[in-house]
N, C-alpha and C. Protein backbone atom coordinates (compact mmCIF):
# COMPACT_ATOMS: atom_id res chain seq x y z
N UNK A 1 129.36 -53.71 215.39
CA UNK A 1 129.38 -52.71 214.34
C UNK A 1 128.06 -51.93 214.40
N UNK A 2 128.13 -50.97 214.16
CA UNK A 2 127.19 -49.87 214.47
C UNK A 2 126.44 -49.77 212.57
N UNK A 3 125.01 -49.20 212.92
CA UNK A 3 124.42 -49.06 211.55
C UNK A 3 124.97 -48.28 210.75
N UNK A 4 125.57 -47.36 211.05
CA UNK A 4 126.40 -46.84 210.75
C UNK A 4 127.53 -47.23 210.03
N UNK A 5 128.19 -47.57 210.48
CA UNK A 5 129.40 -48.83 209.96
C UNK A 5 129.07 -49.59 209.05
N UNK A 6 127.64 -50.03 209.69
CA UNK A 6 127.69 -51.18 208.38
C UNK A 6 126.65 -50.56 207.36
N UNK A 7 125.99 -49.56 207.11
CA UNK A 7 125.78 -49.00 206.05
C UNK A 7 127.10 -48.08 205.27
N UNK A 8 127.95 -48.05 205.71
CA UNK A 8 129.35 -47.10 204.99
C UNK A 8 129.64 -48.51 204.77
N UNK A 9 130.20 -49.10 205.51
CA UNK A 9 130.85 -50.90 204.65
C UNK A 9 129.91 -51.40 203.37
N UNK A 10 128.91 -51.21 203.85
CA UNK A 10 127.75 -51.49 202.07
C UNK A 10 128.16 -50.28 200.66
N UNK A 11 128.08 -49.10 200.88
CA UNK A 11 128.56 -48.33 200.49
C UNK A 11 130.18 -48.30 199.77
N UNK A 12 130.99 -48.47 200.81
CA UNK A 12 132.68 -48.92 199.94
C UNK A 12 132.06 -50.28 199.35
N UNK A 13 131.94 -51.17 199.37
CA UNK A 13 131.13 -52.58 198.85
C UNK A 13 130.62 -52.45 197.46
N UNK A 14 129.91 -51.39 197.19
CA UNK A 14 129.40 -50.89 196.64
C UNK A 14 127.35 -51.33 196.59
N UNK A 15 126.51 -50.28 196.45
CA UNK A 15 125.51 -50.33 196.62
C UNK A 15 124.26 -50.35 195.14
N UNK A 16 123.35 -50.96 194.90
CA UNK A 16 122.65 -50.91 193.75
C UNK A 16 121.22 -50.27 193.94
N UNK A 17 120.98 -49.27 193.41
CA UNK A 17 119.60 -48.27 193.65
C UNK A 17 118.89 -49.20 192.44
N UNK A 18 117.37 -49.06 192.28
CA UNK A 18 116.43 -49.27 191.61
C UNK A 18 115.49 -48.19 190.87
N UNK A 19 115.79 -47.76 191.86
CA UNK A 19 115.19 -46.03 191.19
C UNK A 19 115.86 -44.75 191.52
N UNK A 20 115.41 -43.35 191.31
CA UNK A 20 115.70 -42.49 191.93
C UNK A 20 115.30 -42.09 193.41
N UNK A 21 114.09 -42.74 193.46
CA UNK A 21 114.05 -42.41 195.01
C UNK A 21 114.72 -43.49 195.99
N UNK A 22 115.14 -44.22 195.54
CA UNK A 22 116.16 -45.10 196.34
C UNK A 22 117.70 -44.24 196.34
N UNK A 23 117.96 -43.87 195.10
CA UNK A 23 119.10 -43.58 195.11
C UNK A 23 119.15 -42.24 195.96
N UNK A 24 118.16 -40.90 196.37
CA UNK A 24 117.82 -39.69 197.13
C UNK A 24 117.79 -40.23 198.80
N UNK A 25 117.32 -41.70 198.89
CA UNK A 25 117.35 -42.32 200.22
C UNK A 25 118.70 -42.67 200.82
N UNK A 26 119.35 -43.32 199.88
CA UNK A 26 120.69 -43.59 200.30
C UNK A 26 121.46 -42.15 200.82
N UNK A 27 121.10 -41.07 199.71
CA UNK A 27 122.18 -39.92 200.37
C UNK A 27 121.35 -39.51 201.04
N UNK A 28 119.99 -39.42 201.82
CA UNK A 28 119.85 -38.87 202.66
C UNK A 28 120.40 -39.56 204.03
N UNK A 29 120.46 -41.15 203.77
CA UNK A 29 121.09 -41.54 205.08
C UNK A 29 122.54 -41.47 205.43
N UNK A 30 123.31 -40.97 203.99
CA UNK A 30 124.80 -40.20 204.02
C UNK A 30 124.55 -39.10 204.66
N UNK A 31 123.67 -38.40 204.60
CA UNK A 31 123.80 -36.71 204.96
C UNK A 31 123.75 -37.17 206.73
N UNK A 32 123.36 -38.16 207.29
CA UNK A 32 123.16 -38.04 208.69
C UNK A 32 124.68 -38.47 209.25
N UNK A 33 125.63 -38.92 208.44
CA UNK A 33 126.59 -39.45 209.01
C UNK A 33 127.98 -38.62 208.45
N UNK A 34 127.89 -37.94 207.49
CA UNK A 34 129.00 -37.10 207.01
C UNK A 34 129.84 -36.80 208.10
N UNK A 35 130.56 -36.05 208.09
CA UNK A 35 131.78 -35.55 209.25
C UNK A 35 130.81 -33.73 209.13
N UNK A 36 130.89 -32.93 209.85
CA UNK A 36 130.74 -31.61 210.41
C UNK A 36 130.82 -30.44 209.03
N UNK A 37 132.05 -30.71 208.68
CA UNK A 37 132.49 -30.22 207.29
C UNK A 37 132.82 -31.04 206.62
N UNK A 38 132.34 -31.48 205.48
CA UNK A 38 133.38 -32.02 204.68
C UNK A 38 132.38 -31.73 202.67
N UNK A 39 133.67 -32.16 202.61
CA UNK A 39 133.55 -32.06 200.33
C UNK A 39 132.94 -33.63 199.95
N UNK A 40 132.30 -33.54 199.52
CA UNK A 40 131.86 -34.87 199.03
C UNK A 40 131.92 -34.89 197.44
N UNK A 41 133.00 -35.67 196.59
CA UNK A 41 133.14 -35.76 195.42
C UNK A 41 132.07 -36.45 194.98
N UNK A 42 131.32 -36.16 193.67
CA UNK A 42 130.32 -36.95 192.86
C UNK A 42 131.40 -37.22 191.24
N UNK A 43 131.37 -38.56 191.61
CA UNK A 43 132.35 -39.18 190.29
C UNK A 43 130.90 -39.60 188.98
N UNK A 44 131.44 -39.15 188.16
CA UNK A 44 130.46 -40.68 187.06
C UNK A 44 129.97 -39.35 185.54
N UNK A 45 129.84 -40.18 184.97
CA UNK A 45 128.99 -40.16 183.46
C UNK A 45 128.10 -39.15 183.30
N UNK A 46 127.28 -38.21 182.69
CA UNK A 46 126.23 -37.49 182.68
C UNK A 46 125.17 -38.73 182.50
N UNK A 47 124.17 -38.50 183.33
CA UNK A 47 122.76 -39.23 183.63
C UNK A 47 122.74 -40.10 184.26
N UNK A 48 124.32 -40.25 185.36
CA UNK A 48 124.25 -41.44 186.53
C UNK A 48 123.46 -41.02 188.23
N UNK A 49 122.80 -40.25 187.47
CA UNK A 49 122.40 -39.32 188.95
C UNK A 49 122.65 -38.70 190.36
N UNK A 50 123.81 -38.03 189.71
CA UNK A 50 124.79 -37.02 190.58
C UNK A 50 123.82 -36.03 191.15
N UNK A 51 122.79 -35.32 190.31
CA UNK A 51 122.16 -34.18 191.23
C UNK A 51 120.71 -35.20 191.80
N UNK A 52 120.48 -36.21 191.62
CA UNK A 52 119.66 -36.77 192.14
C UNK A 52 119.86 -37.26 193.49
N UNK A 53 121.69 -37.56 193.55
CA UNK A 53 121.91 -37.78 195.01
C UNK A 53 121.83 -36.79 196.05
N UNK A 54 122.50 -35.27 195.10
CA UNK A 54 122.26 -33.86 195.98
C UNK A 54 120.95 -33.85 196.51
N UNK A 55 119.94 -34.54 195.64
CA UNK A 55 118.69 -33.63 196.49
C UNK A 55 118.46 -35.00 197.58
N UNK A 56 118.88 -35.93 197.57
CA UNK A 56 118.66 -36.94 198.84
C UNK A 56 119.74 -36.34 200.11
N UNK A 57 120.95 -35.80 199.36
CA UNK A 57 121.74 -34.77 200.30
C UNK A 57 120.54 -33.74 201.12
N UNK A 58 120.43 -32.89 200.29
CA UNK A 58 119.56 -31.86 200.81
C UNK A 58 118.52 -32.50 202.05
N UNK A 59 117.68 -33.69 201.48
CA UNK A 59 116.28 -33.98 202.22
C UNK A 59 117.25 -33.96 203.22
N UNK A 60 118.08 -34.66 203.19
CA UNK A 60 118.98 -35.06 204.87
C UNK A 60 119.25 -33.92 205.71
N UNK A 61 119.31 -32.91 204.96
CA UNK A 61 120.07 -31.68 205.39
C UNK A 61 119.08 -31.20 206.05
N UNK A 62 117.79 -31.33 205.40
CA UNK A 62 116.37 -30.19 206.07
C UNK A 62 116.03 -29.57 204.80
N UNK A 63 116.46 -29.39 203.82
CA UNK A 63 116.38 -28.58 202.74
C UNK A 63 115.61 -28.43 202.50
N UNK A 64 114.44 -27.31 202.44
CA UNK A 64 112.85 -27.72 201.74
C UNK A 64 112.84 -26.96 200.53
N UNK A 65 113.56 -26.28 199.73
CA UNK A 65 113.71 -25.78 198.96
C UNK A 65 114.25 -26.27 197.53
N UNK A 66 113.62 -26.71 196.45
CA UNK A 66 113.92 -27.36 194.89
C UNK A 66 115.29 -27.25 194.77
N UNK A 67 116.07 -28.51 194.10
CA UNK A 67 117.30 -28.40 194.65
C UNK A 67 117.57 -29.12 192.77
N UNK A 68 117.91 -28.49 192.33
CA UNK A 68 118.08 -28.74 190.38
C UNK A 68 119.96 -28.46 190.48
N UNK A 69 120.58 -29.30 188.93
CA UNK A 69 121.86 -28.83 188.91
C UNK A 69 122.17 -27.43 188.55
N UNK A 70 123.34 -26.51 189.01
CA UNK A 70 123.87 -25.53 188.79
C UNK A 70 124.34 -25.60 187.46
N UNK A 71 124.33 -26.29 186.44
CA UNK A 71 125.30 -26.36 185.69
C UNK A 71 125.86 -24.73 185.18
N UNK A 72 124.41 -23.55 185.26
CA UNK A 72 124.81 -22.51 184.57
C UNK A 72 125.25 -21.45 185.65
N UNK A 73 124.92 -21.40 186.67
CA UNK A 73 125.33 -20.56 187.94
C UNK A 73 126.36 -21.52 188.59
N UNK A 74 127.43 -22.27 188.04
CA UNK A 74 128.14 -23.04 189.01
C UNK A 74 127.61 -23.93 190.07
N UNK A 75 127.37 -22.76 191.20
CA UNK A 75 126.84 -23.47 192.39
C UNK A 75 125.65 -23.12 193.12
N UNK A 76 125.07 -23.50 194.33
CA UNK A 76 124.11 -22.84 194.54
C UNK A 76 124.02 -23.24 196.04
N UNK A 77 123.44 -22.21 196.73
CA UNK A 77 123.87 -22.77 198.40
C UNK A 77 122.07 -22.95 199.28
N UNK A 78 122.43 -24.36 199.60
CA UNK A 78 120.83 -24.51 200.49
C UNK A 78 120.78 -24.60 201.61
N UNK A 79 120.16 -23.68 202.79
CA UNK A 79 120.51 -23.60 204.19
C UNK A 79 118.63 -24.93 204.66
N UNK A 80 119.52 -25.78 205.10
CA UNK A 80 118.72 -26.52 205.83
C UNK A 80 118.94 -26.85 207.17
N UNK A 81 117.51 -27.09 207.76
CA UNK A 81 117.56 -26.99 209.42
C UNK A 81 118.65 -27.88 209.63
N UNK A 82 119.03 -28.68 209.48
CA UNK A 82 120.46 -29.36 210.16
C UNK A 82 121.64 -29.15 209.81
N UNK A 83 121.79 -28.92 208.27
CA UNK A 83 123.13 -28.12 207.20
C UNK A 83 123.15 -27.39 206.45
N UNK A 84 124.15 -26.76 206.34
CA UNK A 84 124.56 -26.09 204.94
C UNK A 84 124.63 -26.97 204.03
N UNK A 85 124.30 -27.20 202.92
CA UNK A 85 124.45 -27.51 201.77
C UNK A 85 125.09 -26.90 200.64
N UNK A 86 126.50 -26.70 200.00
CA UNK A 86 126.92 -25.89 198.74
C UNK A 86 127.11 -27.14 197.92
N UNK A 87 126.05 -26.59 196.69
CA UNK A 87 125.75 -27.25 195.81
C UNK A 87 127.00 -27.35 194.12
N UNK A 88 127.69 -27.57 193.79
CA UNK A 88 128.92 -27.33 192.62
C UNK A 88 128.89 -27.88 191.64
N UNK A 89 129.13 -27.39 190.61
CA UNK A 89 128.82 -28.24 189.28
C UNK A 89 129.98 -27.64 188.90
N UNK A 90 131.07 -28.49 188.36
CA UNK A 90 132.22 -28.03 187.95
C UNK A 90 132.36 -28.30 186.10
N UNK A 91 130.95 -28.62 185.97
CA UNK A 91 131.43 -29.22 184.27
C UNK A 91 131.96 -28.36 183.21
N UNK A 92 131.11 -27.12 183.95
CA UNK A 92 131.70 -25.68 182.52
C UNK A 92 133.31 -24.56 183.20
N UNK A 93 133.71 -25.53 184.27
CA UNK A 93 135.10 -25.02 184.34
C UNK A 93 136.31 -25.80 183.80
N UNK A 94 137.31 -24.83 183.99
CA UNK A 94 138.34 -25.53 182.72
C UNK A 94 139.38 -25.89 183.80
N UNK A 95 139.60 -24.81 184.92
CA UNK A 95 140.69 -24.74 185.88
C UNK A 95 140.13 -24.46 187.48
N UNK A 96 141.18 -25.04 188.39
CA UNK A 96 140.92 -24.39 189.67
C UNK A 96 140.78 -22.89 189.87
N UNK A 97 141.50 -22.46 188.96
CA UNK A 97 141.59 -21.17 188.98
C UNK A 97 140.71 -20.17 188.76
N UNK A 98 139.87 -20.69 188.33
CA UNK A 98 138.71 -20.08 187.78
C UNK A 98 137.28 -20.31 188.93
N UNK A 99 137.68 -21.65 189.93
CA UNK A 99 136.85 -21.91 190.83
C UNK A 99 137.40 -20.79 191.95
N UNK A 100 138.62 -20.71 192.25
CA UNK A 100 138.99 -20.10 193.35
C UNK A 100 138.30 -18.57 193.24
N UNK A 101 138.71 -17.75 191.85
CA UNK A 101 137.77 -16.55 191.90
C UNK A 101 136.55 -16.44 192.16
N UNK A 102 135.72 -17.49 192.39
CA UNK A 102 134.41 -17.41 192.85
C UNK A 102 134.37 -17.12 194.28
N UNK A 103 134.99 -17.57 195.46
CA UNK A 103 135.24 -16.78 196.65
C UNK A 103 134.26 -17.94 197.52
N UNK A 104 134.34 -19.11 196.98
CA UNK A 104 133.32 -20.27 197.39
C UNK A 104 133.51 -20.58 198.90
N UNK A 105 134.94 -20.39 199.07
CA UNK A 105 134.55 -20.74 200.81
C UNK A 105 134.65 -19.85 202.01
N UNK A 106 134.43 -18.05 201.53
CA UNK A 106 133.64 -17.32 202.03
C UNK A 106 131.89 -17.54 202.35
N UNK A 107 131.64 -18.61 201.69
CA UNK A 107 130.00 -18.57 201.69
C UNK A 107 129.76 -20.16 202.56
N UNK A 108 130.90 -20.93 202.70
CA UNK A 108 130.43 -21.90 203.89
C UNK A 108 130.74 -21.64 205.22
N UNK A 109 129.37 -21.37 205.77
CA UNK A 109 129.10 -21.61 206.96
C UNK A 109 128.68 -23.54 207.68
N UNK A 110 129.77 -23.46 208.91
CA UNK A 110 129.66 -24.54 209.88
C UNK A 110 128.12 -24.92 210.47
N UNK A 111 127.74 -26.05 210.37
CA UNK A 111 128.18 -27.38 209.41
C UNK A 111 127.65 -27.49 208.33
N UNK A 112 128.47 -27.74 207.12
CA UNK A 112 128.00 -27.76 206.03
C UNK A 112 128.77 -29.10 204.94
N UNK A 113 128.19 -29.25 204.28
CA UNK A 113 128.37 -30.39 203.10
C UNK A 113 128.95 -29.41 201.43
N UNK A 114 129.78 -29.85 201.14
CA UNK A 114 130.03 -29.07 199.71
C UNK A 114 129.96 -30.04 198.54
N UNK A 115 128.92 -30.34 198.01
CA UNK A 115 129.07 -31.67 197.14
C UNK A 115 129.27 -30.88 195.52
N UNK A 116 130.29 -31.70 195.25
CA UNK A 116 130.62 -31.31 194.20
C UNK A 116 131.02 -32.29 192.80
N UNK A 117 129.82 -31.92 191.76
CA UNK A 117 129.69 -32.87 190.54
C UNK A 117 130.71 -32.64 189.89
N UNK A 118 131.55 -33.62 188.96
CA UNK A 118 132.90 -33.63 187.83
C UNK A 118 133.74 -32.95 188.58
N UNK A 119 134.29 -32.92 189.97
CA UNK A 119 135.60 -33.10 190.66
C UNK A 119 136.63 -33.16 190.09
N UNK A 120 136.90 -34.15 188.58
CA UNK A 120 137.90 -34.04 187.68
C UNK A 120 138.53 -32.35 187.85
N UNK A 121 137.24 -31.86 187.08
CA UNK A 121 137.71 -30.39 186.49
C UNK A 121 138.73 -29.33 187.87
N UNK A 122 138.18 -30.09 188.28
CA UNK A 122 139.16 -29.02 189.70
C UNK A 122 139.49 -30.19 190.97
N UNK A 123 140.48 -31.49 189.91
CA UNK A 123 141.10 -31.77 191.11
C UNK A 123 141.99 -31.47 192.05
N UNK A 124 142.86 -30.63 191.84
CA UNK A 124 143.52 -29.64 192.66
C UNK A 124 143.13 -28.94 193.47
N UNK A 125 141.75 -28.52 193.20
CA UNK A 125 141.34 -27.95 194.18
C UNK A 125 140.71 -28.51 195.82
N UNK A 126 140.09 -30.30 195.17
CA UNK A 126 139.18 -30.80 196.24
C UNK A 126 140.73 -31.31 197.15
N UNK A 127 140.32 -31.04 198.57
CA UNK A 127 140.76 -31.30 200.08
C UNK A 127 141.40 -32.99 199.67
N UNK A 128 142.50 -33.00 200.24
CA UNK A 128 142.85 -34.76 200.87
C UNK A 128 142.01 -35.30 201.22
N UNK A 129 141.11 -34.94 202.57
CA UNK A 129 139.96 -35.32 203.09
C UNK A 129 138.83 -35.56 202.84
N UNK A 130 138.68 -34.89 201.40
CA UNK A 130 137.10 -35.14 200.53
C UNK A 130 137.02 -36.93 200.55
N UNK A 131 135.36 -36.96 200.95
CA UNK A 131 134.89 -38.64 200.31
C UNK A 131 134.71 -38.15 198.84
N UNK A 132 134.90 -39.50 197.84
CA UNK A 132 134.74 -39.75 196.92
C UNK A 132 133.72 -40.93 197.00
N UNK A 133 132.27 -40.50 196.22
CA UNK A 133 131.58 -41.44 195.68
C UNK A 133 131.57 -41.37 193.97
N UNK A 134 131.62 -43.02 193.90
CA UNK A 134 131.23 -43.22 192.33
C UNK A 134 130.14 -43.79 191.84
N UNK A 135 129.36 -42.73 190.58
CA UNK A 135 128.27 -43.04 190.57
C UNK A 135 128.21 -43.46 189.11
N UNK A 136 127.56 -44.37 188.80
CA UNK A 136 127.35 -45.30 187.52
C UNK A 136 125.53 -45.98 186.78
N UNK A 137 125.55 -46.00 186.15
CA UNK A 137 124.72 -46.89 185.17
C UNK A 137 124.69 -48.66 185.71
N UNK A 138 123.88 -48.91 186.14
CA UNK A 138 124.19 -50.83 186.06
C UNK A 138 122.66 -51.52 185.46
N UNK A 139 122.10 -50.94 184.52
CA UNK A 139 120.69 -51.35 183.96
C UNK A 139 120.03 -50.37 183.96
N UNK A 140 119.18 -51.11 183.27
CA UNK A 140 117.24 -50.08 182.81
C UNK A 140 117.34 -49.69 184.15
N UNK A 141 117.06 -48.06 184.61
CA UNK A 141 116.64 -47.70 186.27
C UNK A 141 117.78 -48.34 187.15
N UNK A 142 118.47 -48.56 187.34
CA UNK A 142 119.34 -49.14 188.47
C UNK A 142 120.72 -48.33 188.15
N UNK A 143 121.08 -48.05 189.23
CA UNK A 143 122.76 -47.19 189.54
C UNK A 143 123.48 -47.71 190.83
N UNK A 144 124.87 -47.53 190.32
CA UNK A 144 125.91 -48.24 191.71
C UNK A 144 125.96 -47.34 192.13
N UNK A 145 126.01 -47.53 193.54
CA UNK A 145 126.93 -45.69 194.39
C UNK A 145 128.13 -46.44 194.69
N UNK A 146 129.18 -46.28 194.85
CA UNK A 146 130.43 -46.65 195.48
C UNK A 146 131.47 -46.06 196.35
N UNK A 147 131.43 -45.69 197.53
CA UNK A 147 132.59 -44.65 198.23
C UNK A 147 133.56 -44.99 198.10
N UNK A 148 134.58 -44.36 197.70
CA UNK A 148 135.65 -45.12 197.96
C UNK A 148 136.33 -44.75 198.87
């Protein structure tokens, strides 16, 4: 089994961060293994640290640029030396429909990551193929990641 493998097998397993910079480490060592394109769902609670994983996304990506949630501009796109990054916050939409008029996948360019927080709000919209991680509370400072 490749490190690879067996860091995604820890991951479905599910994984326990201690801090935030543990939890920015873990997705940066997701960002090296993603597929070319793909949607990455962020499941969980407000304050389980969904945009905290984006910016461990980003470091992975190359991103050197402050990487905060969209909640009020939707989304926000970060070109880093290895990926695209489109950043989504779906909490203040009601419908897909309202995501699709944004014209969101005119603006991804190959290879890129589309991570996208509260997935609920536009499940219709996310791909068959999207990973789903779930992100949670498990103590003072500590969070599960879970892929499923």
């Amino acid at each position: 089994m490749s490190s690879d493998d067996a860091f995604l097998a820890t991951l479905r397993d599910g994984l326990v961060t201690g801090s935030a910079e543990e939890t920015r480490a873990c997705a940066a060592g997701l960002a090296g293994i993603l597929p070319a394109e793909c949607v990455l769902a962020l499941h969980g609670t407000l304050g389980v640290g969904k945009t905290t994983f984006v910016q461990g996304l980003a470091e992975g990506f190359g991103v050197t640029g402050h990487v905060t949630s969209p909640t009020f501009t939707i989304y926000t796109i970060h070109e880093g030396s290895r990926r695209q990054l489109v950043h989504l916050d779906a909490y203040r939409l009601d419908s897909s429909a309202q995501l699709e008029a944004l014209l969101l996948e005119e603006f991804l360019r190959s290879p890129y990551c589309l991570a996208v927080e509260w997935p609920e709000k536009v499940e219709d919209w996310i791909p068959a193929d999207a990973w789903h991680l779930d992100l949670a509370i498990a103590g003072e400072d500590r969070h599960t990641l879970r892929l499923r």
